[in-house]
C-alpha atoms as a PDB file:
ATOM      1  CA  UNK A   1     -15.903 -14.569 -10.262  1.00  0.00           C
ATOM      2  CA  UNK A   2     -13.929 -17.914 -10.365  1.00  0.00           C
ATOM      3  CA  UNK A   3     -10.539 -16.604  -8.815  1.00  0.00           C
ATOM      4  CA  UNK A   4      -8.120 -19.764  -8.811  1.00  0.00           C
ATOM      5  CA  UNK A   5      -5.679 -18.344  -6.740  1.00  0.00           C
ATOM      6  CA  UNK A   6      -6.475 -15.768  -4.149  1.00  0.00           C
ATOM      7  CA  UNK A   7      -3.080 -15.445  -2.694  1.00  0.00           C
ATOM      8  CA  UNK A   8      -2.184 -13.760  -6.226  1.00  0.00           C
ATOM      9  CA  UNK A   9      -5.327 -11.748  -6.597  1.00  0.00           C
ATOM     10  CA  UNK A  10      -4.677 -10.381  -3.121  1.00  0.00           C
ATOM     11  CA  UNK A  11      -1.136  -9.165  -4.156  1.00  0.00           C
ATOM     12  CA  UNK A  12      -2.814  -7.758  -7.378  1.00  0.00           C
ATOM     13  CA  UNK A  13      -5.257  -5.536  -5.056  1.00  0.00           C
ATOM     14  CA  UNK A  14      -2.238  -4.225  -3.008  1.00  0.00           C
ATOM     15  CA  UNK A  15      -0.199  -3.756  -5.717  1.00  0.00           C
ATOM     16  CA  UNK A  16      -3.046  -1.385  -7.044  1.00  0.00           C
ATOM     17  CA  UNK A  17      -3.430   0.519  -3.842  1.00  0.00           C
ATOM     18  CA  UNK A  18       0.270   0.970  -4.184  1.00  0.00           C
ATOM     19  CA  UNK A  19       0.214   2.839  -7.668  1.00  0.00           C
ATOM     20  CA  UNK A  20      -2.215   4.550  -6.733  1.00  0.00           C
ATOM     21  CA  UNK A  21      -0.933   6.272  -3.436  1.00  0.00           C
ATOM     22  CA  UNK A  22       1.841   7.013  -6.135  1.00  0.00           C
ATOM     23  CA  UNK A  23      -0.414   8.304  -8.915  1.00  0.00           C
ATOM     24  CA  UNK A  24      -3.045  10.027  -6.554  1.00  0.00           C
ATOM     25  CA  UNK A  25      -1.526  11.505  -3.944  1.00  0.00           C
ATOM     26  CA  UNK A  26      -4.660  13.375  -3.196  1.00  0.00           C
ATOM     27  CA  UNK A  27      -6.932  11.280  -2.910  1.00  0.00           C
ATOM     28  CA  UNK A  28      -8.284  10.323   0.447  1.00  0.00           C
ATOM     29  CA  UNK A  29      -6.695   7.065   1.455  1.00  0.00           C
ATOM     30  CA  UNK A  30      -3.034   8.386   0.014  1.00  0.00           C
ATOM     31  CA  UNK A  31      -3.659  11.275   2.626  1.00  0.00           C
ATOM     32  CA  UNK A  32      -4.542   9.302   4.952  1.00  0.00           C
ATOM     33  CA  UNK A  33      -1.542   6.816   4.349  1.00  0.00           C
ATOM     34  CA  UNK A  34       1.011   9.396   4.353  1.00  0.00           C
ATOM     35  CA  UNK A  35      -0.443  11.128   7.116  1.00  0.00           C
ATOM     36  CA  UNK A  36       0.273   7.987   9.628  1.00  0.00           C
ATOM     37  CA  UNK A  37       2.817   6.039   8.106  1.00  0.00           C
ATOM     38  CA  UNK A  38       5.381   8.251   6.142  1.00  0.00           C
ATOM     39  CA  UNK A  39       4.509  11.820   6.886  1.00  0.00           C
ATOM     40  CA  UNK A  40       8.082  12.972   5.839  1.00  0.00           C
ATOM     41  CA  UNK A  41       9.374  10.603   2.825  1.00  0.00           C
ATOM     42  CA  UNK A  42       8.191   9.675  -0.610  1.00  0.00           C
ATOM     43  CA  UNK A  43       5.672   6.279  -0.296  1.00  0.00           C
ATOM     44  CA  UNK A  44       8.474   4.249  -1.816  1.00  0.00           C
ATOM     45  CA  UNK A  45      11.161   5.125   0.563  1.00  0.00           C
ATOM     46  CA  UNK A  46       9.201   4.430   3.777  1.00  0.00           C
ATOM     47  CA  UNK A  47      10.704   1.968   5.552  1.00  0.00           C
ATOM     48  CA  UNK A  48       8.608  -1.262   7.257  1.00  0.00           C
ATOM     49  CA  UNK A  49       8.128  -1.552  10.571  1.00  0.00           C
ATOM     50  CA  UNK A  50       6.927  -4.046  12.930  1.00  0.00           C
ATOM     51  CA  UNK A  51       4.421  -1.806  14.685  1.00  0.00           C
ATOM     52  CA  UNK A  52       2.548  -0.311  11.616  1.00  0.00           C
ATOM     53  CA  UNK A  53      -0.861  -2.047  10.491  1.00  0.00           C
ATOM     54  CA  UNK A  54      -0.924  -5.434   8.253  1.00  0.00           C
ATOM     55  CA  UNK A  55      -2.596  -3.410   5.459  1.00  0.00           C
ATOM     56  CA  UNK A  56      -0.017  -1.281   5.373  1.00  0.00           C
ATOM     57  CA  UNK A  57       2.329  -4.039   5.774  1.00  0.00           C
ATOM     58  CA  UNK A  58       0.901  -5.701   2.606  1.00  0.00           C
ATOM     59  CA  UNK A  59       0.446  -2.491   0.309  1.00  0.00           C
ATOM     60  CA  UNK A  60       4.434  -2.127   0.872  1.00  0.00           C
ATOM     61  CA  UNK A  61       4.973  -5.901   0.170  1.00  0.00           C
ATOM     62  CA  UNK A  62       2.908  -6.061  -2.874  1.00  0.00           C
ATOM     63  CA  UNK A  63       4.714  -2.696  -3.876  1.00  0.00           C
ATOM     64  CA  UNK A  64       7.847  -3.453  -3.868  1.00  0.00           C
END
């Protein structure tokens, strides 16, 4: 595919999964997401913590 900098494509897949907990909310891995990590607040409120799971670390990174 002749990525020259994974670092950045990394942050562009997070970034994606990002918009699209926030544009599908029903699809599975939103549900799934919201379910364990912010069952009560909107995906961009959700505050990071230092127990939750380095995807979900990096989806809020990349989102922000």
């Amino acid at each position: 595919m002749g990525f020259r900098d994974l670092t950045a494509f990394n942050e562009v897949l997070l970034s994606k999964q990002g918009w699209r907990i926030l544009t599908e909310p029903n699809s599975f891995v939103a549900i799934v997401l919201k379910a364990k990590y912010f069952p009560h607040i909107q995906f961009l409120l959700a505050k990071q913590g230092h127990r939750f799971s380095y995807v979900w670390q990096s989806i809020q990174k990349a989102s922000w």
